[in-house]
N, C-alpha and C. Protein backbone atom coordinates (compact mmCIF):
# COMPACT_ATOMS: atom_id res chain seq x y z
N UNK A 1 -17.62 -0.93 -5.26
CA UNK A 1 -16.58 -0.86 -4.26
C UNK A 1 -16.43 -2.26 -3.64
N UNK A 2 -14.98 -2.22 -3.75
CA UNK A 2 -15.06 -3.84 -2.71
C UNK A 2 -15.23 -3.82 -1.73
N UNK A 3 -15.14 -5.29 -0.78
CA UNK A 3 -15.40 -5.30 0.56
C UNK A 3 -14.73 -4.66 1.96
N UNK A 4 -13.25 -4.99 1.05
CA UNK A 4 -12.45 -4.41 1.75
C UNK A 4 -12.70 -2.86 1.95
N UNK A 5 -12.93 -2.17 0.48
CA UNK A 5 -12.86 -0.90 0.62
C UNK A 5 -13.90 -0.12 1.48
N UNK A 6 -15.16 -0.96 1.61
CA UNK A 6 -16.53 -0.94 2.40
C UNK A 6 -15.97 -0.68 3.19
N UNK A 7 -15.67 -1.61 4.17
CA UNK A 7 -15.32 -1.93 5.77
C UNK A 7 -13.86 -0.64 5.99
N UNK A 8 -13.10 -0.34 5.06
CA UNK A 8 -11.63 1.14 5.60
C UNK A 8 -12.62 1.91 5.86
N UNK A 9 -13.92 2.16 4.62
CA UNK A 9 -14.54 2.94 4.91
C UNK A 9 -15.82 3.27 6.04
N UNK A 10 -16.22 2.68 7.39
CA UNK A 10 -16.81 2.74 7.97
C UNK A 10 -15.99 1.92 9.17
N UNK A 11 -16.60 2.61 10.06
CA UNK A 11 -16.15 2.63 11.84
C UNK A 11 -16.14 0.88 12.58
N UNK A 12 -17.65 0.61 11.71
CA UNK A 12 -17.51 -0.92 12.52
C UNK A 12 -16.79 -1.87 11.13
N UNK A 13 -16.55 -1.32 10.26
CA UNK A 13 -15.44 -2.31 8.92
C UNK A 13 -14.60 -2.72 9.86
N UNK A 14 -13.93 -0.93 10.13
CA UNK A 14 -12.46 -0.97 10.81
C UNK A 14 -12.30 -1.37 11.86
N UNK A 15 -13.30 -1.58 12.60
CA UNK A 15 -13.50 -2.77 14.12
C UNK A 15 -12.83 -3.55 14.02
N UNK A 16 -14.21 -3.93 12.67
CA UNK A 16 -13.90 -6.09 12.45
C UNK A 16 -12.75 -6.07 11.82
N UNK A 17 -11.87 -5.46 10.67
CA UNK A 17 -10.85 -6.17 10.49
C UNK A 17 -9.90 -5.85 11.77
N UNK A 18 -10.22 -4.70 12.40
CA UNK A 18 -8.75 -4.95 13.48
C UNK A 18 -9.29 -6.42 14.43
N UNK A 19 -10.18 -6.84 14.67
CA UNK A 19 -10.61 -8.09 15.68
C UNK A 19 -9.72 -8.91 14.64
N UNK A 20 -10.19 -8.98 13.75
CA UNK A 20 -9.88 -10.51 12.44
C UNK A 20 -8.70 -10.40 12.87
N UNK A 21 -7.74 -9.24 12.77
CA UNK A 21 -6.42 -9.40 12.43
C UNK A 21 -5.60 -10.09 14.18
N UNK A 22 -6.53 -9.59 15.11
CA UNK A 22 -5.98 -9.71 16.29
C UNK A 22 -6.55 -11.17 16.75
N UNK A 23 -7.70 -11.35 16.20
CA UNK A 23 -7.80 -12.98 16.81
C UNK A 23 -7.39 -13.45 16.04
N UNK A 24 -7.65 -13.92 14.25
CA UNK A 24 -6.93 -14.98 13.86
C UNK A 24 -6.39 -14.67 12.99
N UNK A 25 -5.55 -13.71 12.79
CA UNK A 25 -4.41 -13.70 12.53
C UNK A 25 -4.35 -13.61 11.06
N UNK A 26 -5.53 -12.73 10.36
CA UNK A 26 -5.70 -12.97 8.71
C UNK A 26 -6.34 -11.46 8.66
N UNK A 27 -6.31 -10.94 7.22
CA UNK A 27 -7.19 -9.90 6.67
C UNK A 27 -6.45 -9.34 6.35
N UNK A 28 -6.70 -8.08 5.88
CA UNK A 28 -6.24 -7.13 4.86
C UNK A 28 -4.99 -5.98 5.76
N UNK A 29 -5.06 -6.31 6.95
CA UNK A 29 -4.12 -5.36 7.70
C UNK A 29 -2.60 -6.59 8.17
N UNK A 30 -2.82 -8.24 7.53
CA UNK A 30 -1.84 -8.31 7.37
C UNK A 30 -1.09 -8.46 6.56
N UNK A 31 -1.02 -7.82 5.34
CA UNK A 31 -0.51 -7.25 4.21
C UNK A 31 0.18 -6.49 4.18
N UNK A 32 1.29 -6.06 3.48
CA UNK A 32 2.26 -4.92 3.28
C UNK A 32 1.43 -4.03 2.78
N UNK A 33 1.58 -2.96 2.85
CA UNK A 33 0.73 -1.91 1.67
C UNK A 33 1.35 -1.72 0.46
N UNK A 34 2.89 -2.11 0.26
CA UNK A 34 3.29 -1.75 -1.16
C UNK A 34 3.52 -3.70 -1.24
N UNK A 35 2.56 -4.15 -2.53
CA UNK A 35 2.57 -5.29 -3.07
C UNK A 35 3.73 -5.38 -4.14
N UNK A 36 4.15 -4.47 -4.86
CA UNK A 36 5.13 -4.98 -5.35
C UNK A 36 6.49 -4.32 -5.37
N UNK A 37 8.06 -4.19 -5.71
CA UNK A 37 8.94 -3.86 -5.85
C UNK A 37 9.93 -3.87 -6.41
N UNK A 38 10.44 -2.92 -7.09
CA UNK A 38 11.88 -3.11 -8.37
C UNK A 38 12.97 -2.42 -8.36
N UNK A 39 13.57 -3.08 -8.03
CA UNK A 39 14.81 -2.53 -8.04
C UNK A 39 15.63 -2.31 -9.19
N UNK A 40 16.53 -1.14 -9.48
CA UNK A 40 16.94 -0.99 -10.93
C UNK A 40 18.53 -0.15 -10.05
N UNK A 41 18.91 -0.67 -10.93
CA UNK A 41 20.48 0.18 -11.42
C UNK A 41 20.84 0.91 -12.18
N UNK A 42 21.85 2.34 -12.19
CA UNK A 42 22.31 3.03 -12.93
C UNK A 42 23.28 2.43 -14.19
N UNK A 43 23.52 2.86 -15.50
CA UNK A 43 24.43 1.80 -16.55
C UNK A 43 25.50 2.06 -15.42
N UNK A 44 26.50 0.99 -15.59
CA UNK A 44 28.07 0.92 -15.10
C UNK A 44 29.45 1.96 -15.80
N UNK A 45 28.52 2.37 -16.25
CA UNK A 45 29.22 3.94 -16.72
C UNK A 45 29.30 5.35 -15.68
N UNK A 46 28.35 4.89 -14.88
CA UNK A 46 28.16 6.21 -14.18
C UNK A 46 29.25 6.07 -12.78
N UNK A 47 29.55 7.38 -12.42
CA UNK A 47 30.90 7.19 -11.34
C UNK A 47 30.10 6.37 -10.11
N UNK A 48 29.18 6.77 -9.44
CA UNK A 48 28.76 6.15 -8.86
C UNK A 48 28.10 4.70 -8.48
N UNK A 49 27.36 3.98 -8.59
CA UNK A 49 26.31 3.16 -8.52
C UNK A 49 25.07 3.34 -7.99
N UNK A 50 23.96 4.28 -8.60
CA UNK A 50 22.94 4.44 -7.69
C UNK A 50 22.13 3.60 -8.30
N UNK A 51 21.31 3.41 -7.09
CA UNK A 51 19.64 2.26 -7.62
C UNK A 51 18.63 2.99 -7.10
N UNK A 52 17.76 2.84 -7.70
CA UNK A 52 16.77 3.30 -8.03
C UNK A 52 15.58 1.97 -6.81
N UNK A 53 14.54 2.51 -6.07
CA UNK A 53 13.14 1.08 -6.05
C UNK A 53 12.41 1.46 -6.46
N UNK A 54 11.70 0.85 -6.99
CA UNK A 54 10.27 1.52 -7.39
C UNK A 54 9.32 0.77 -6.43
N UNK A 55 8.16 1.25 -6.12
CA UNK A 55 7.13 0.95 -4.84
C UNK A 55 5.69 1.03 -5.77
N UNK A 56 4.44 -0.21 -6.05
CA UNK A 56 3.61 -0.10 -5.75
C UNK A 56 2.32 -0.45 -5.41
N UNK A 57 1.55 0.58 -4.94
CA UNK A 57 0.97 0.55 -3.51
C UNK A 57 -0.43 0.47 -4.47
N UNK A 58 -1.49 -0.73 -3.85
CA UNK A 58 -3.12 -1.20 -3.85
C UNK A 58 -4.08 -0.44 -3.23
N UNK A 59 -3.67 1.06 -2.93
CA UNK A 59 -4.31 1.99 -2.49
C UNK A 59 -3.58 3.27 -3.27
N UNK A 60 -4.83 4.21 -2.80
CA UNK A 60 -4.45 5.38 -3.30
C UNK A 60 -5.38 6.71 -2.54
N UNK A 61 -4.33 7.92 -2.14
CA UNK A 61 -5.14 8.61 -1.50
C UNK A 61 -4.31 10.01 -1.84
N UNK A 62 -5.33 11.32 -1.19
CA UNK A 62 -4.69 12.79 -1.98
C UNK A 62 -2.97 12.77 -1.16
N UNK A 63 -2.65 12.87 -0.36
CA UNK A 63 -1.64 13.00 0.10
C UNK A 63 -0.49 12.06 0.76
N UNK A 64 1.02 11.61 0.54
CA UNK A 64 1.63 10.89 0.63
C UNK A 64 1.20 10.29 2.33
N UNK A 65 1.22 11.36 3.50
CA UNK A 65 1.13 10.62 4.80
C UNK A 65 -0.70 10.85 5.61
N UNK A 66 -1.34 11.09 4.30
CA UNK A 66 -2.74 11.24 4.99
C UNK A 66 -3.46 9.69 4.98
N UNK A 67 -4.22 9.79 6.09
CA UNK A 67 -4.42 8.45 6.26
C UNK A 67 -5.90 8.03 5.09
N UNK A 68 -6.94 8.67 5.16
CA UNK A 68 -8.22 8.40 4.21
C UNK A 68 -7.46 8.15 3.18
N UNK A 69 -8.21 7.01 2.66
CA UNK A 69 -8.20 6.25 1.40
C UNK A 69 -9.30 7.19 0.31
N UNK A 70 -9.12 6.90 -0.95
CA UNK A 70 -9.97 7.04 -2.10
C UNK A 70 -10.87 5.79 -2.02
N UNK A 71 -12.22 6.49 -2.05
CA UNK A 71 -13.18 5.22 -1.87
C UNK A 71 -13.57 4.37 -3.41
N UNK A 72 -12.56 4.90 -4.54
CA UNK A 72 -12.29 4.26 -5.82
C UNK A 72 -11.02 3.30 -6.28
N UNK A 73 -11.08 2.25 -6.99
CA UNK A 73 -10.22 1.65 -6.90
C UNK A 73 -9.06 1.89 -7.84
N UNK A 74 -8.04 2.27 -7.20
CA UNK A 74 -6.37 2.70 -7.75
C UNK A 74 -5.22 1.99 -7.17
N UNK A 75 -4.32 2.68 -7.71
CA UNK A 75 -2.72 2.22 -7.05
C UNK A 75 -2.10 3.34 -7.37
N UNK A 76 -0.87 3.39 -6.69
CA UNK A 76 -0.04 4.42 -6.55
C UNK A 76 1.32 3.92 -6.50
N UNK A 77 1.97 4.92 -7.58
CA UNK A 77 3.38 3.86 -7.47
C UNK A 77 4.33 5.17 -6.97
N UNK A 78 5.49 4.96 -6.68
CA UNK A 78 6.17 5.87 -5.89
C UNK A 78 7.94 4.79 -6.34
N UNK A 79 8.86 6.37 -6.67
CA UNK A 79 10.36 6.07 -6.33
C UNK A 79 11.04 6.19 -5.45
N UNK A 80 12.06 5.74 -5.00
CA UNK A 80 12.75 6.22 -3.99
C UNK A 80 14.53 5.65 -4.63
């Protein structure tokens, strides 16, 4: 397990990165949670124009708005 994942997972981790993040201004909470993104288009055939993003996310956990993490290392990708 990484370090990061150490410290989500225990009370004084999640201390120190909230201090890190609040004194100088670095660590893992100032990160987006979705690292990457794609945007795609429907062919120009279709009446509309819909697009598609795709989202994904350097974590992974059982449920879309539950906060616990998987203490294994994944990603999770998601459409919208």
């Amino acid at each position: 397990m990484t370090l990061t994942r150490r410290a989500y997972h225990s009370l004084f981790g999640r201390a120190g990165m909230g201090r890190t993040t609040c004194l100088r201004r670095r660590g893992p909470l100032t990160m987006a949670p979705s690292q990457l993104g794609i945007l795609t288009r429907a062919p120009t055939r279709a009446r509309a124009r819909q697009y598609q993003f795709f989202h994904v996310h350097t974590t992974s956990a059982r449920q879309v708005r539950r906060t616990r993490l998987h203490t294994y290392p994944a990603f999770t990708t998601s459409v919208v």
